[in-house]
PDB file of N, CA and C in Angstrom:
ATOM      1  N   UNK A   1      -0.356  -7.458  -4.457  1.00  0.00           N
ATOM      2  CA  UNK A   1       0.375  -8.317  -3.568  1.00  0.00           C
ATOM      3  C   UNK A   1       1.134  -7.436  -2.568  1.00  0.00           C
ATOM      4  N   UNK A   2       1.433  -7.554  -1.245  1.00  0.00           N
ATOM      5  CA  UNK A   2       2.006  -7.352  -0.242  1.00  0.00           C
ATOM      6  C   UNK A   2       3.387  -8.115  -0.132  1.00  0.00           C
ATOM      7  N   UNK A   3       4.337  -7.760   0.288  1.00  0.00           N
ATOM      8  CA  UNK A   3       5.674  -8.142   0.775  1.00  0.00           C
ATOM      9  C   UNK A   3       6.017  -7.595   2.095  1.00  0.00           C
ATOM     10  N   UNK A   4       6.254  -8.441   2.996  1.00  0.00           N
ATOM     11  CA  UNK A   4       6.612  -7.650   4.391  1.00  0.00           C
ATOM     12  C   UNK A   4       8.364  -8.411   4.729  1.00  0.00           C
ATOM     13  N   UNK A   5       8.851  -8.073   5.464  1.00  0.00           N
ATOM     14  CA  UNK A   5      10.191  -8.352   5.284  1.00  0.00           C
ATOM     15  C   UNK A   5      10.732  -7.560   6.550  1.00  0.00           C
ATOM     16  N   UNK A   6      11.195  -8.526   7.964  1.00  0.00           N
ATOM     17  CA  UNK A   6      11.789  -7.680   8.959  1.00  0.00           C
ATOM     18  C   UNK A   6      13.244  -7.131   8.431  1.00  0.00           C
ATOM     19  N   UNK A   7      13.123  -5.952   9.162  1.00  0.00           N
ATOM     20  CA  UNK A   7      14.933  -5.346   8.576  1.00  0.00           C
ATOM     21  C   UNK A   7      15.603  -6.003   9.847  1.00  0.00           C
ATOM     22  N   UNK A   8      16.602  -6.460   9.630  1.00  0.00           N
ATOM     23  CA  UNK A   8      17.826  -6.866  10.665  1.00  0.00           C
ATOM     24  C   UNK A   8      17.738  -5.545  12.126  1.00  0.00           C
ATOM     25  N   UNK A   9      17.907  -6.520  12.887  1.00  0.00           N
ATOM     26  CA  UNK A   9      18.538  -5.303  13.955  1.00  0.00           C
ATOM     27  C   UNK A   9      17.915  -3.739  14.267  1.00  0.00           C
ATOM     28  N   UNK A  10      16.400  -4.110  14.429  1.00  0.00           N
ATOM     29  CA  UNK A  10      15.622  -3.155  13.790  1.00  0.00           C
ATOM     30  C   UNK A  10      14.485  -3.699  14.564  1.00  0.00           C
ATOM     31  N   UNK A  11      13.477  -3.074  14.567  1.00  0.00           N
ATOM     32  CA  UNK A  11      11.748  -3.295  14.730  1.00  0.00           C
ATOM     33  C   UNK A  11      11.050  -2.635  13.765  1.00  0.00           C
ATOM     34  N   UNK A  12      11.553  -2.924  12.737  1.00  0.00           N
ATOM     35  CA  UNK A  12      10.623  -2.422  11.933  1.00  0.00           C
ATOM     36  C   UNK A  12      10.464  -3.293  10.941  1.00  0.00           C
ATOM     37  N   UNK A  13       9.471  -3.027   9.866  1.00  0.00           N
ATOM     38  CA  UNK A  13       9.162  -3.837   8.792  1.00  0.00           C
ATOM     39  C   UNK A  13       9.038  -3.111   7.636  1.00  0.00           C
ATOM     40  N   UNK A  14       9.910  -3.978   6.475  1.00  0.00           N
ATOM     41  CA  UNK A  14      10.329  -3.244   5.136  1.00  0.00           C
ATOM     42  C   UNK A  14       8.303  -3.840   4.314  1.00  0.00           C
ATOM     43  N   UNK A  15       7.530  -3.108   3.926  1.00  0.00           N
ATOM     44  CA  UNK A  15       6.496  -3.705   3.526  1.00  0.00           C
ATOM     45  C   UNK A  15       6.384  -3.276   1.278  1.00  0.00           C
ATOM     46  N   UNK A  16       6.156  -3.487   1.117  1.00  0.00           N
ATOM     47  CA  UNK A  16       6.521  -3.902  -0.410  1.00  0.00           C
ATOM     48  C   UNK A  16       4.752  -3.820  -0.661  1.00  0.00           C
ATOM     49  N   UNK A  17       4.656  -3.566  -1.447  1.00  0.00           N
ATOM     50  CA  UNK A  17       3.414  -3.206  -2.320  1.00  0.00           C
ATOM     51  C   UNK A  17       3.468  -3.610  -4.052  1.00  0.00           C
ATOM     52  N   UNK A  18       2.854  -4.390  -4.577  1.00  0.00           N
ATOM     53  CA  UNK A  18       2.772  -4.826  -5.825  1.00  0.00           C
ATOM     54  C   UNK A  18       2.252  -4.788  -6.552  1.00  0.00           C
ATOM     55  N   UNK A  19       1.859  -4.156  -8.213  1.00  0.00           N
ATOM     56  CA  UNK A  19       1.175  -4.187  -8.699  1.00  0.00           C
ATOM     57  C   UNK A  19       1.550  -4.791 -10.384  1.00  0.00           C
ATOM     58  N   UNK A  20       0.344  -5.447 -10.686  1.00  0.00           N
ATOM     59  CA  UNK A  20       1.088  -6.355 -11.801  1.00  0.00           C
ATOM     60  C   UNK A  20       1.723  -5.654 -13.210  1.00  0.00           C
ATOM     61  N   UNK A  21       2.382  -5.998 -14.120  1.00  0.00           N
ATOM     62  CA  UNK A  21       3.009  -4.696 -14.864  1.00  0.00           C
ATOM     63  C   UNK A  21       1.317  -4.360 -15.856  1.00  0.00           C
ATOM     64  N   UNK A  22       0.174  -5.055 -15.772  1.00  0.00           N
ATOM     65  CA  UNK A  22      -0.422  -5.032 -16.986  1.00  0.00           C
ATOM     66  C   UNK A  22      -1.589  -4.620 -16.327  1.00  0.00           C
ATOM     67  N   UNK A  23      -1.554  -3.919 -14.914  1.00  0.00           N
ATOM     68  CA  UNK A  23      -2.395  -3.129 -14.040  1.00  0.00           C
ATOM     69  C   UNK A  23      -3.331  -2.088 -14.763  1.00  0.00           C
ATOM     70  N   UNK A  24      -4.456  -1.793 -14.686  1.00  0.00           N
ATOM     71  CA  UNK A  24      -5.340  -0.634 -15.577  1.00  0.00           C
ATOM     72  C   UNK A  24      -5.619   0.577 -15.268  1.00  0.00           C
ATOM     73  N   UNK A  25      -5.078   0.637 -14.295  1.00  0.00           N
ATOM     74  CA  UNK A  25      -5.216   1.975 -13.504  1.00  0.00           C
ATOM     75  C   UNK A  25      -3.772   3.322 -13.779  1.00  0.00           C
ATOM     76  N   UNK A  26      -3.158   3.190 -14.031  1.00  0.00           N
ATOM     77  CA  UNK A  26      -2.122   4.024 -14.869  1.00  0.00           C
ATOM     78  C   UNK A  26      -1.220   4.604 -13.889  1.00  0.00           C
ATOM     79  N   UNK A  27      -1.178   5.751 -13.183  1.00  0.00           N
ATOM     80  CA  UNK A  27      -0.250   6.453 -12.512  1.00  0.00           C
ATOM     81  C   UNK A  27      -1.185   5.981 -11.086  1.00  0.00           C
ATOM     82  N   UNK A  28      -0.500   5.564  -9.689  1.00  0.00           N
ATOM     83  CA  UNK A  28      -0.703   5.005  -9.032  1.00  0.00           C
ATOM     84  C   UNK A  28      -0.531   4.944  -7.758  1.00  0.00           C
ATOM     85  N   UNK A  29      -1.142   5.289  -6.654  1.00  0.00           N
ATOM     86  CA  UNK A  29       0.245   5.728  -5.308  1.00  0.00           C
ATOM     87  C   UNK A  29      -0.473   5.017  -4.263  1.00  0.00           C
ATOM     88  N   UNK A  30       0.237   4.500  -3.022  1.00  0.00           N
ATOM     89  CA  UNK A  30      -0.429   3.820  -1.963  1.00  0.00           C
ATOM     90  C   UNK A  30      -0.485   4.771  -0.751  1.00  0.00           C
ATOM     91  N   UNK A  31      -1.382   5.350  -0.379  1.00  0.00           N
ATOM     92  CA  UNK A  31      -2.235   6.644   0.646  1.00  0.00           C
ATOM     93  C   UNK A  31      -2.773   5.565   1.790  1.00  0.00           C
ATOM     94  N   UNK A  32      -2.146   5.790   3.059  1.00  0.00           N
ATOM     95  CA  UNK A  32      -2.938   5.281   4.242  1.00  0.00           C
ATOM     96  C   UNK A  32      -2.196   5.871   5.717  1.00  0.00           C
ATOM     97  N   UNK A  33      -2.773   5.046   6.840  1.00  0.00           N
ATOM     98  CA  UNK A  33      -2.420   5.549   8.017  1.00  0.00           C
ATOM     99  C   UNK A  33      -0.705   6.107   7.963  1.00  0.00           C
ATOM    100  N   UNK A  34      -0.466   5.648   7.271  1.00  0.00           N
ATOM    101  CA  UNK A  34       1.390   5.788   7.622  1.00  0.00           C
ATOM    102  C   UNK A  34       2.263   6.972   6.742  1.00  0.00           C
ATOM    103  N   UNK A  35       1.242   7.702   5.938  1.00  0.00           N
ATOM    104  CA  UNK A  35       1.981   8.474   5.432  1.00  0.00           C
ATOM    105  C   UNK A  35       0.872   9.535   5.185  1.00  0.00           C
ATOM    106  N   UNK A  36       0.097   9.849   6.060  1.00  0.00           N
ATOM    107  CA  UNK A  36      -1.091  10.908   6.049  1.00  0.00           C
ATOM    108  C   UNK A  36      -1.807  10.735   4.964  1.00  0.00           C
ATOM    109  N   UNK A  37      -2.427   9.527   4.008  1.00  0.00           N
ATOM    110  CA  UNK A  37      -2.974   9.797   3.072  1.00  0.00           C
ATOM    111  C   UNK A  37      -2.724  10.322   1.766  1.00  0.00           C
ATOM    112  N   UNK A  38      -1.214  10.625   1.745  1.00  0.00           N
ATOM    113  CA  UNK A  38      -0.382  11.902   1.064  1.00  0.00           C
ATOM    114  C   UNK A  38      -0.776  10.748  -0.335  1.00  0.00           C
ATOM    115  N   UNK A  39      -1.057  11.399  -1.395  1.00  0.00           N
ATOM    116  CA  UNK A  39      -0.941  10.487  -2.901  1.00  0.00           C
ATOM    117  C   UNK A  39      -0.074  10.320  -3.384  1.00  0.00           C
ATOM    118  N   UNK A  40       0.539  11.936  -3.052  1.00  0.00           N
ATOM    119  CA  UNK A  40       2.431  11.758  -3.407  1.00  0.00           C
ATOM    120  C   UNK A  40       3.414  11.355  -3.010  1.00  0.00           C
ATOM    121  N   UNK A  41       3.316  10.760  -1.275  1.00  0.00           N
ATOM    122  CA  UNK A  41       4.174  10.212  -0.913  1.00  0.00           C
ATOM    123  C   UNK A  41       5.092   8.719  -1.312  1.00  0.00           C
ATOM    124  N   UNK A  42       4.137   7.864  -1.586  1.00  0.00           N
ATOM    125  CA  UNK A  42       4.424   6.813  -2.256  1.00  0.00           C
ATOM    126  C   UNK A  42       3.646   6.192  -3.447  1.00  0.00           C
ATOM    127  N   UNK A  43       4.231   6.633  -4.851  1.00  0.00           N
ATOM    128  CA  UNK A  43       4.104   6.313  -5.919  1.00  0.00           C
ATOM    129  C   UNK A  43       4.631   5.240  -6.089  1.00  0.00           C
ATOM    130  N   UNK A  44       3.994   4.283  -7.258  1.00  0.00           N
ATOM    131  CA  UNK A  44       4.220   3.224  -7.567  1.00  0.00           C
ATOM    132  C   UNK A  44       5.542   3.232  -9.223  1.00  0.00           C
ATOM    133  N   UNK A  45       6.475   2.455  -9.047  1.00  0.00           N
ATOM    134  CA  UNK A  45       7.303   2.517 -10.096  1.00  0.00           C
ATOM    135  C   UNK A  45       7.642   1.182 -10.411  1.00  0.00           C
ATOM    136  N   UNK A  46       7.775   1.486 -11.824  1.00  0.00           N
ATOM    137  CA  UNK A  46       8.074   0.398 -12.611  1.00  0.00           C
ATOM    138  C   UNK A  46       9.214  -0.545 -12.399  1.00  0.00           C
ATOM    139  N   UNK A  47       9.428  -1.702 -12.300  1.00  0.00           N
ATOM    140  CA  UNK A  47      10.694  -2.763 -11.855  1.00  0.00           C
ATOM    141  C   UNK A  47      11.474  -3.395 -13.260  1.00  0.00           C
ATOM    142  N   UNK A  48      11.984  -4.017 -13.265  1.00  0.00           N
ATOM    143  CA  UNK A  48      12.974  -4.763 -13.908  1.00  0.00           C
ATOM    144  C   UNK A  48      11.978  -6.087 -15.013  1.00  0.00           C
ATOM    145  N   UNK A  49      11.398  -6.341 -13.710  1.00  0.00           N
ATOM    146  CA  UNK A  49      10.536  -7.417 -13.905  1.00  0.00           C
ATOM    147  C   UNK A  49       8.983  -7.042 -14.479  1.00  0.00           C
ATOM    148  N   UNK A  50       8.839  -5.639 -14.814  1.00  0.00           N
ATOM    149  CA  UNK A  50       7.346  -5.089 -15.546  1.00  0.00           C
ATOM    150  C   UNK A  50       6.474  -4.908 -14.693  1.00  0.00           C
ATOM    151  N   UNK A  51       6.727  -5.122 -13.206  1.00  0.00           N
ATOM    152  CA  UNK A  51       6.011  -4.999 -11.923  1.00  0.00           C
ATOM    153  C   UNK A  51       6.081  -3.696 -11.711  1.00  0.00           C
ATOM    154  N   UNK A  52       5.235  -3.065 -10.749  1.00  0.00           N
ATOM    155  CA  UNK A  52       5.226  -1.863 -10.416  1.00  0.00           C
ATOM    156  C   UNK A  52       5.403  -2.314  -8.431  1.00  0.00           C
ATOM    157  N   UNK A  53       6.132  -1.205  -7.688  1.00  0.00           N
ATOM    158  CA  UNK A  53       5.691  -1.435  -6.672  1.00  0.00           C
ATOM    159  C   UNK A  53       6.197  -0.275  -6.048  1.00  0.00           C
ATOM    160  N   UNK A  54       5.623  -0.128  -4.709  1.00  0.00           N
ATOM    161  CA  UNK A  54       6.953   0.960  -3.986  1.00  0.00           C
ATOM    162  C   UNK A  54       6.520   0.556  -2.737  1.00  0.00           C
ATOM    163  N   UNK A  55       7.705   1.082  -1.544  1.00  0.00           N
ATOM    164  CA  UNK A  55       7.474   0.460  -0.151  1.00  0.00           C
ATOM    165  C   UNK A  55       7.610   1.071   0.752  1.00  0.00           C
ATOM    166  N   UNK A  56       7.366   0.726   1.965  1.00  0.00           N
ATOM    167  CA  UNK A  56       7.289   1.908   3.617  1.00  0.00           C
ATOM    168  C   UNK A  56       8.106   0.955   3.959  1.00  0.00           C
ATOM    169  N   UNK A  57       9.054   1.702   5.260  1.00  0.00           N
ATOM    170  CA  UNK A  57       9.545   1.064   6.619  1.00  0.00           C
ATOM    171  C   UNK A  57       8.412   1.598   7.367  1.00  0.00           C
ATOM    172  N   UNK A  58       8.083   0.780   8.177  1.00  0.00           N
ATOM    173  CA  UNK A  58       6.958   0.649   9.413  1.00  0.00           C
ATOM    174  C   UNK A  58       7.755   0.390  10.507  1.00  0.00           C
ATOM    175  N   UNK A  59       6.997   0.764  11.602  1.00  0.00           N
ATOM    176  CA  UNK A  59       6.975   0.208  13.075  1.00  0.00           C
ATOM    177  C   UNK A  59       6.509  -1.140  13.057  1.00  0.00           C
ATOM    178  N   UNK A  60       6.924  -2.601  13.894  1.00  0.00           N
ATOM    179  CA  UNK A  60       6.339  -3.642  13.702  1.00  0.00           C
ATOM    180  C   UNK A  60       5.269  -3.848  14.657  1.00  0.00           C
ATOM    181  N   UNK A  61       4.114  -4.532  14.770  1.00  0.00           N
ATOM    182  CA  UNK A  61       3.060  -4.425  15.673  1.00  0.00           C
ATOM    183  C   UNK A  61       2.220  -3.234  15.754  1.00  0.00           C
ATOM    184  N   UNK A  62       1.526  -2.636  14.356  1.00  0.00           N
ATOM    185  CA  UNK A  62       0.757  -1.944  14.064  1.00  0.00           C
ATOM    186  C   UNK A  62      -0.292  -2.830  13.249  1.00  0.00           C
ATOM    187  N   UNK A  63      -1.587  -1.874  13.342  1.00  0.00           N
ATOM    188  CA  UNK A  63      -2.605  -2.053  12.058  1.00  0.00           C
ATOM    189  C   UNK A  63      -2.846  -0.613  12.070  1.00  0.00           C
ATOM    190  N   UNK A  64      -2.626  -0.647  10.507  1.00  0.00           N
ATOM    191  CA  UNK A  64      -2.750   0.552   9.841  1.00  0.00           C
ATOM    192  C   UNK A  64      -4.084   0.329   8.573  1.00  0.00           C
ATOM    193  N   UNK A  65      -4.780   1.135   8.202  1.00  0.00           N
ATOM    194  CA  UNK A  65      -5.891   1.548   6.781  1.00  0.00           C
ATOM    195  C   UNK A  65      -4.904   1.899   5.890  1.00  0.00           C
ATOM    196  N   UNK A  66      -5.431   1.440   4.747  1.00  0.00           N
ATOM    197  CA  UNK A  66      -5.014   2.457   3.590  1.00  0.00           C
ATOM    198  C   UNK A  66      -5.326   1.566   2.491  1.00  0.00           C
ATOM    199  N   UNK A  67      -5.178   2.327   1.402  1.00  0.00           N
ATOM    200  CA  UNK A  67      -5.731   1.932  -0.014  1.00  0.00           C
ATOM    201  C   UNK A  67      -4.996   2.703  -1.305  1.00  0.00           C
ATOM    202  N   UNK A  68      -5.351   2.253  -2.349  1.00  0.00           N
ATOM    203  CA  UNK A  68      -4.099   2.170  -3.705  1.00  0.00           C
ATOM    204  C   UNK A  68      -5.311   3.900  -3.691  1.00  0.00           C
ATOM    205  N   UNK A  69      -4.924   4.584  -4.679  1.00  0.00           N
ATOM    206  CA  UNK A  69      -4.878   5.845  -5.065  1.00  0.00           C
ATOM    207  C   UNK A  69      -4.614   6.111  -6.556  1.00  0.00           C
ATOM    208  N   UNK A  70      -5.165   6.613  -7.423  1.00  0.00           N
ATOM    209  CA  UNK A  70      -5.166   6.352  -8.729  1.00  0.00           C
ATOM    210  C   UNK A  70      -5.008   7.894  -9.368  1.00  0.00           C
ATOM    211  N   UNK A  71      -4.071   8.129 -10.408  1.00  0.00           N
ATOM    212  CA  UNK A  71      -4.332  10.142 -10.638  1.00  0.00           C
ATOM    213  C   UNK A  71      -5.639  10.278 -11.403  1.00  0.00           C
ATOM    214  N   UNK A  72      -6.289   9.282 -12.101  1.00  0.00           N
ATOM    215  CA  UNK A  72      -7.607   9.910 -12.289  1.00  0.00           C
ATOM    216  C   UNK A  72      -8.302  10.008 -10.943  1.00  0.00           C
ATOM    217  N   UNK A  73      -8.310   9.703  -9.976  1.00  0.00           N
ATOM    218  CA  UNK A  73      -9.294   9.321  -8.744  1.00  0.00           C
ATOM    219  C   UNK A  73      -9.750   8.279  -8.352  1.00  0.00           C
ATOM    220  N   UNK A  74      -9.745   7.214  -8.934  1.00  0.00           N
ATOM    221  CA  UNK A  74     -10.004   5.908  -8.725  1.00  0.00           C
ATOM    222  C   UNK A  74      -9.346   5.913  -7.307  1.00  0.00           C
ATOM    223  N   UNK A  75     -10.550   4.823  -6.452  1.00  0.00           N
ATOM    224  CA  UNK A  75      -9.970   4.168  -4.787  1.00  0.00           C
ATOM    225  C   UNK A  75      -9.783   2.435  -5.427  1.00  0.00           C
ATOM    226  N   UNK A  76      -8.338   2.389  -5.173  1.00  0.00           N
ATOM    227  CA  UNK A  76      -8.453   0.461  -5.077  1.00  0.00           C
ATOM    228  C   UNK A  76      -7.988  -0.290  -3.940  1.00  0.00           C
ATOM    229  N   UNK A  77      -8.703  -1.207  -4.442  1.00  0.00           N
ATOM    230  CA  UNK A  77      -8.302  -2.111  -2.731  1.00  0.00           C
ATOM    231  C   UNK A  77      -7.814  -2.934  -3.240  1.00  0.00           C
ATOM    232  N   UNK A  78      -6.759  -3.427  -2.298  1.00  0.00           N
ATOM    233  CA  UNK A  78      -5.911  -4.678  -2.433  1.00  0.00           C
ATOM    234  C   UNK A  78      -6.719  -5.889  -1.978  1.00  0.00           C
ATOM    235  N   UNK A  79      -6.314  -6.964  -2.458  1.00  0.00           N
ATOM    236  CA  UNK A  79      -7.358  -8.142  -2.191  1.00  0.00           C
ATOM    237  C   UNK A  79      -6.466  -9.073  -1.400  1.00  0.00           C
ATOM    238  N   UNK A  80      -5.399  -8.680  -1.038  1.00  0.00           N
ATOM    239  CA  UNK A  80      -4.574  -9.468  -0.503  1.00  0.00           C
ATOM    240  C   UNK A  80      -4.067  -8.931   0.867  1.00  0.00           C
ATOM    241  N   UNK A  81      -5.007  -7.944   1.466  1.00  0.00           N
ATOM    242  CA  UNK A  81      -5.036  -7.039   2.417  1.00  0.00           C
ATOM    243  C   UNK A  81      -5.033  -8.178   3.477  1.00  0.00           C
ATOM    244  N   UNK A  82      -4.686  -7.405   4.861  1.00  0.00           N
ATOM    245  CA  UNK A  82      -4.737  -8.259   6.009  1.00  0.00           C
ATOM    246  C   UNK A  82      -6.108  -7.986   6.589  1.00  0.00           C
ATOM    247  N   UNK A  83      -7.010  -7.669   5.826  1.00  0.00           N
ATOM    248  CA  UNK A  83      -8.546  -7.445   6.269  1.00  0.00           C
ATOM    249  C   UNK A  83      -9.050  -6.405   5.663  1.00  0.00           C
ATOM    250  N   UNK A  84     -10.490  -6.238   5.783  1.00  0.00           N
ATOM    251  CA  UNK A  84     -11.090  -4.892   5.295  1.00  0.00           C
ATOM    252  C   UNK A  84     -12.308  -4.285   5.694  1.00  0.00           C
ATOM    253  N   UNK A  85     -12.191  -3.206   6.253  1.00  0.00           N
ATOM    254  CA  UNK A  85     -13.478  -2.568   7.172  1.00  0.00           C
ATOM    255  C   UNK A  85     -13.410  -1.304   6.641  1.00  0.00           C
ATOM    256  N   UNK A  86     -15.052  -1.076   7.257  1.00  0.00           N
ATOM    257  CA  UNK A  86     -15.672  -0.009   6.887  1.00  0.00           C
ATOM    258  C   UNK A  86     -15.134   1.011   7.228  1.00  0.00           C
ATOM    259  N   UNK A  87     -15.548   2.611   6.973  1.00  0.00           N
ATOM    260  CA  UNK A  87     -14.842   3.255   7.567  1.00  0.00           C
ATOM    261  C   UNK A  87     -16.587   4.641   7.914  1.00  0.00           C
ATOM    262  N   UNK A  88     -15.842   5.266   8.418  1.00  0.00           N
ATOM    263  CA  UNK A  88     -16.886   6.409   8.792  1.00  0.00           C
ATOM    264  C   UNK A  88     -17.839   7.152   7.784  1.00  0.00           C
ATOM    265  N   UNK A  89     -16.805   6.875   6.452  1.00  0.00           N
ATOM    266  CA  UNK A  89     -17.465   7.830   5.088  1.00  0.00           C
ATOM    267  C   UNK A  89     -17.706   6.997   4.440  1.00  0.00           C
ATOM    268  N   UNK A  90     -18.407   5.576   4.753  1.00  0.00           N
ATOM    269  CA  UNK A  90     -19.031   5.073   3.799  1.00  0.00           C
ATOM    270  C   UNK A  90     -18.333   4.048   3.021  1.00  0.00           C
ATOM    271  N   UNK A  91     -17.007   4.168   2.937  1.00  0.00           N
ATOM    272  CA  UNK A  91     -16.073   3.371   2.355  1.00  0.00           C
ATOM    273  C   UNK A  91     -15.320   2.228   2.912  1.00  0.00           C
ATOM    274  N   UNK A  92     -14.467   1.503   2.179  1.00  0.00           N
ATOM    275  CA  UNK A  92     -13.790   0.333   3.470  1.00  0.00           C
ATOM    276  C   UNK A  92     -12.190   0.362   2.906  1.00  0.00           C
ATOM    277  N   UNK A  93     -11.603   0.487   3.863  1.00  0.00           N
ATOM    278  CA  UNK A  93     -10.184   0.518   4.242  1.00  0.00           C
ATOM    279  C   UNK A  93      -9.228  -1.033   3.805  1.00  0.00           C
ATOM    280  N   UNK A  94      -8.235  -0.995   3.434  1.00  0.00           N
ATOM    281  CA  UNK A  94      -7.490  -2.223   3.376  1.00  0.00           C
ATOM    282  C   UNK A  94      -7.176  -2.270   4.455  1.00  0.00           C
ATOM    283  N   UNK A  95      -6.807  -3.351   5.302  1.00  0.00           N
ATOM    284  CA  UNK A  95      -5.770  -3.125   6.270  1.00  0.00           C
ATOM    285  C   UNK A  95      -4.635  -4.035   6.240  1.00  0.00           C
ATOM    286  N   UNK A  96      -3.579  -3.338   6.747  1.00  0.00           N
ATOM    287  CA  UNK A  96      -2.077  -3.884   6.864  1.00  0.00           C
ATOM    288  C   UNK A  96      -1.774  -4.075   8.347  1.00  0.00           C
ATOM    289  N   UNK A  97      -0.935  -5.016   8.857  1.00  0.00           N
ATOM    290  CA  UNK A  97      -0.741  -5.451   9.953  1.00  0.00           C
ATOM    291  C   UNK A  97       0.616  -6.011   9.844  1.00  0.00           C
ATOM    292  N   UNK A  98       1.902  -5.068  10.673  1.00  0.00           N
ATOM    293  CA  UNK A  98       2.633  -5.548  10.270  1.00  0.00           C
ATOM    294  C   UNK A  98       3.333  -6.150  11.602  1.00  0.00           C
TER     295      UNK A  98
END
């Protein structure tokens, strides 16, 4: 699941990333246009509520790629993406549009 959320007084957008607490994929990070792909930049952590999630501030009026990231290697896609295309290597991109 996705969460987008304008910040006050701002152009930007708080975007929220979700994953359910009973997810199968184990250690977890969201890699795309907005943070170079980095695996380590945004890891997914555990909530209150058994949810996992973690989030970007964005620029508003972008589309950005990107996709979940897994420490075994696993690529996942969100199904709740704002679309999804191919990409050059064969693979297809989530996309976010914020």
């Amino acid at each position: 699941m996705i969460k987008k959320q304008p910040i006050k007084k701002s152009k930007k957008i708080k975007v929220t990333f979700v994953l359910p607490g009973d997810h199968p994929y184990g250690k977890i990070s969201v890699v795309g246009d907005f943070n170079g792909w980095d695996a380590s930049a945004n890891k997914f952590g555990k909530r209150n509520n058994g949810t996992y999630s973690t989030s970007v501030k964005l620029d508003a009026g972008q589309r950005l790629g990107f996709r979940y990231f897994a420490d075994d290697g696993r690529w996942v896609d969100e199904d709740d993406a704002d679309g999804h295309e191919p990409t050059p290597f064969g693979s297809v991109n989530c996309i976010l549009e914020t």
